[in-house]
C-alpha atoms as a PDB file:
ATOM      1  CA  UNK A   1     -14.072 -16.140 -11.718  1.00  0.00           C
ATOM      2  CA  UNK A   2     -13.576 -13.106 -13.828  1.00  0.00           C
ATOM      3  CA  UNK A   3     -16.120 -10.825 -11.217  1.00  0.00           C
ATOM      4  CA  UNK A   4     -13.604 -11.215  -8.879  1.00  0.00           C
ATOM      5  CA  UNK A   5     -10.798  -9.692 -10.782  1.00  0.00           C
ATOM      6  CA  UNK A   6     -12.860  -7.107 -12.151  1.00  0.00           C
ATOM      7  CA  UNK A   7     -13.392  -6.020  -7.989  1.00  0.00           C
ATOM      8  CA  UNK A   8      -9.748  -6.054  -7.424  1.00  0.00           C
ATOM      9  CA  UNK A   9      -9.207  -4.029 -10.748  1.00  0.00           C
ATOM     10  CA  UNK A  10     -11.827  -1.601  -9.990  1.00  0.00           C
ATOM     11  CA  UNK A  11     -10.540  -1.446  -6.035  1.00  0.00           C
ATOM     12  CA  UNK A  12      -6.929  -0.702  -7.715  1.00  0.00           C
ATOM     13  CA  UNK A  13      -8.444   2.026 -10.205  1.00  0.00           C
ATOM     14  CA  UNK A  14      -9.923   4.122  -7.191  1.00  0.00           C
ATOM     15  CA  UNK A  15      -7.186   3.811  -4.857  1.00  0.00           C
ATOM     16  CA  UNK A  16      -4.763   4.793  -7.499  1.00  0.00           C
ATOM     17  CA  UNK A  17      -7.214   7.880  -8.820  1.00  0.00           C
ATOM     18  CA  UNK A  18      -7.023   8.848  -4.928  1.00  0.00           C
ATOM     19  CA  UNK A  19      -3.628   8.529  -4.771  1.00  0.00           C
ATOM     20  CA  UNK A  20      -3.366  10.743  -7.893  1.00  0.00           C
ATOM     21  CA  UNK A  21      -5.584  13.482  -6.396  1.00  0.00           C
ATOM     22  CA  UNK A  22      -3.508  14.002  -3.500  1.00  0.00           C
ATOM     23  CA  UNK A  23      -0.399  14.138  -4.949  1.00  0.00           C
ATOM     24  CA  UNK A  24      -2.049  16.911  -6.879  1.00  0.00           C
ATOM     25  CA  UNK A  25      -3.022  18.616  -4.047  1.00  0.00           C
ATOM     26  CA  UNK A  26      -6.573  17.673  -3.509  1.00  0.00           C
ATOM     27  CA  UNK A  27      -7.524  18.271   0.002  1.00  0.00           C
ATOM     28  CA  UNK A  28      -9.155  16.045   2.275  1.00  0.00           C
ATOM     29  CA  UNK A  29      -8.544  12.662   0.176  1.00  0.00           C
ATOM     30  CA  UNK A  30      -9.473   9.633   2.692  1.00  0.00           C
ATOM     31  CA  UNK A  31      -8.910   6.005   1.843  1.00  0.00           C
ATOM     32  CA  UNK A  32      -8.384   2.827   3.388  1.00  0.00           C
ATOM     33  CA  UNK A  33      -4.961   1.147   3.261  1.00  0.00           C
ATOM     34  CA  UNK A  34      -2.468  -0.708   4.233  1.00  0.00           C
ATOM     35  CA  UNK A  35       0.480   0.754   6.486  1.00  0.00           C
ATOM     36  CA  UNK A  36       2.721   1.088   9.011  1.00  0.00           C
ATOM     37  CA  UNK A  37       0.479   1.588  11.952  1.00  0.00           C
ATOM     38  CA  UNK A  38       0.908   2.286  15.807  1.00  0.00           C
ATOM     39  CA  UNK A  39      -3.074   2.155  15.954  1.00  0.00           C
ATOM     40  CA  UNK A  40      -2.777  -1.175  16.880  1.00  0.00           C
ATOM     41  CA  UNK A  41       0.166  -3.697  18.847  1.00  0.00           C
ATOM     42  CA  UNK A  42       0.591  -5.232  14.973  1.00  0.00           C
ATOM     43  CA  UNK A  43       3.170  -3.301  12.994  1.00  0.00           C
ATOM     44  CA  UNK A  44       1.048  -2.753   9.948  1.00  0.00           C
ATOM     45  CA  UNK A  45      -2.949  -2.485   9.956  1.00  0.00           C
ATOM     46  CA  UNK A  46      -5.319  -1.676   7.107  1.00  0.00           C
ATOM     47  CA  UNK A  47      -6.709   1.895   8.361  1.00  0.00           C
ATOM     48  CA  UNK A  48      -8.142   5.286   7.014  1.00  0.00           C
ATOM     49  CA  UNK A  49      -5.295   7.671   5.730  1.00  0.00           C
ATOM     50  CA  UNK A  50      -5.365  11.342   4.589  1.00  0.00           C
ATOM     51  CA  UNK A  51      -3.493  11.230   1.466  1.00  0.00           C
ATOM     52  CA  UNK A  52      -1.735  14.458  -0.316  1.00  0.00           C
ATOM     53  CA  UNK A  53       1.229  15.878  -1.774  1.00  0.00           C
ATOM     54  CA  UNK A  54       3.668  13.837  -0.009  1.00  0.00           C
ATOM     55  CA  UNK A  55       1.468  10.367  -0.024  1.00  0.00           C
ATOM     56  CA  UNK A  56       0.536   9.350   2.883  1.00  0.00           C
ATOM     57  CA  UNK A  57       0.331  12.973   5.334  1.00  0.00           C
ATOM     58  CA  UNK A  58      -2.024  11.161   8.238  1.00  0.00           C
ATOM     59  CA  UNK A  59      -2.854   7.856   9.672  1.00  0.00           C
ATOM     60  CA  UNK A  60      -6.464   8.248  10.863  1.00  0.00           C
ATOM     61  CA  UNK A  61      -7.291   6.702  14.406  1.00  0.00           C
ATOM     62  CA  UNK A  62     -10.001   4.237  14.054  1.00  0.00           C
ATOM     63  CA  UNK A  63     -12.935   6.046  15.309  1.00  0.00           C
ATOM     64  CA  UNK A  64     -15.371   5.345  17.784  1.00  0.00           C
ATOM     65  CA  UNK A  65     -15.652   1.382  18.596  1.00  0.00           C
ATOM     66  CA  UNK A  66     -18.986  -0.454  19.981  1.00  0.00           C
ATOM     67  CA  UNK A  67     -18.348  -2.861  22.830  1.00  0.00           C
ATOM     68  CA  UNK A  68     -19.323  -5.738  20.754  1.00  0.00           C
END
């Protein structure tokens, strides 16, 4: 049972270190999240962002799709 949380802890750790590095003004920071999305009908869908100085600058399309 304690894996588990260790996985959500580590998950945390990098998307906060990403977070960090954009709002220092790393370029080209990419990670999945969480948001307010028109990618999709649903209001809010787990996609690629660009993150930087502002948070979240770009919500990334979801990229080329297989028929199955």
């Amino acid at each position: 049972m304690l894996s588990g949380h260790k996985f959500y802890s580590y998950a945390g750790a990098i998307f906060a270190d990403a977070c960090l590095k954009g709002l220092n003004g790393v370029p080209d920071i990419v990670e999945c999240s969480f948001v307010q999305s028109s990618v999709t009908e649903l209001p809010f869908f787990a996609s690629k962002v660009r993150l930087g100085k502002n948070g979240v600058e770009e919500v990334l399309g979801l990229g080329p799709l297989s028929e199955l």
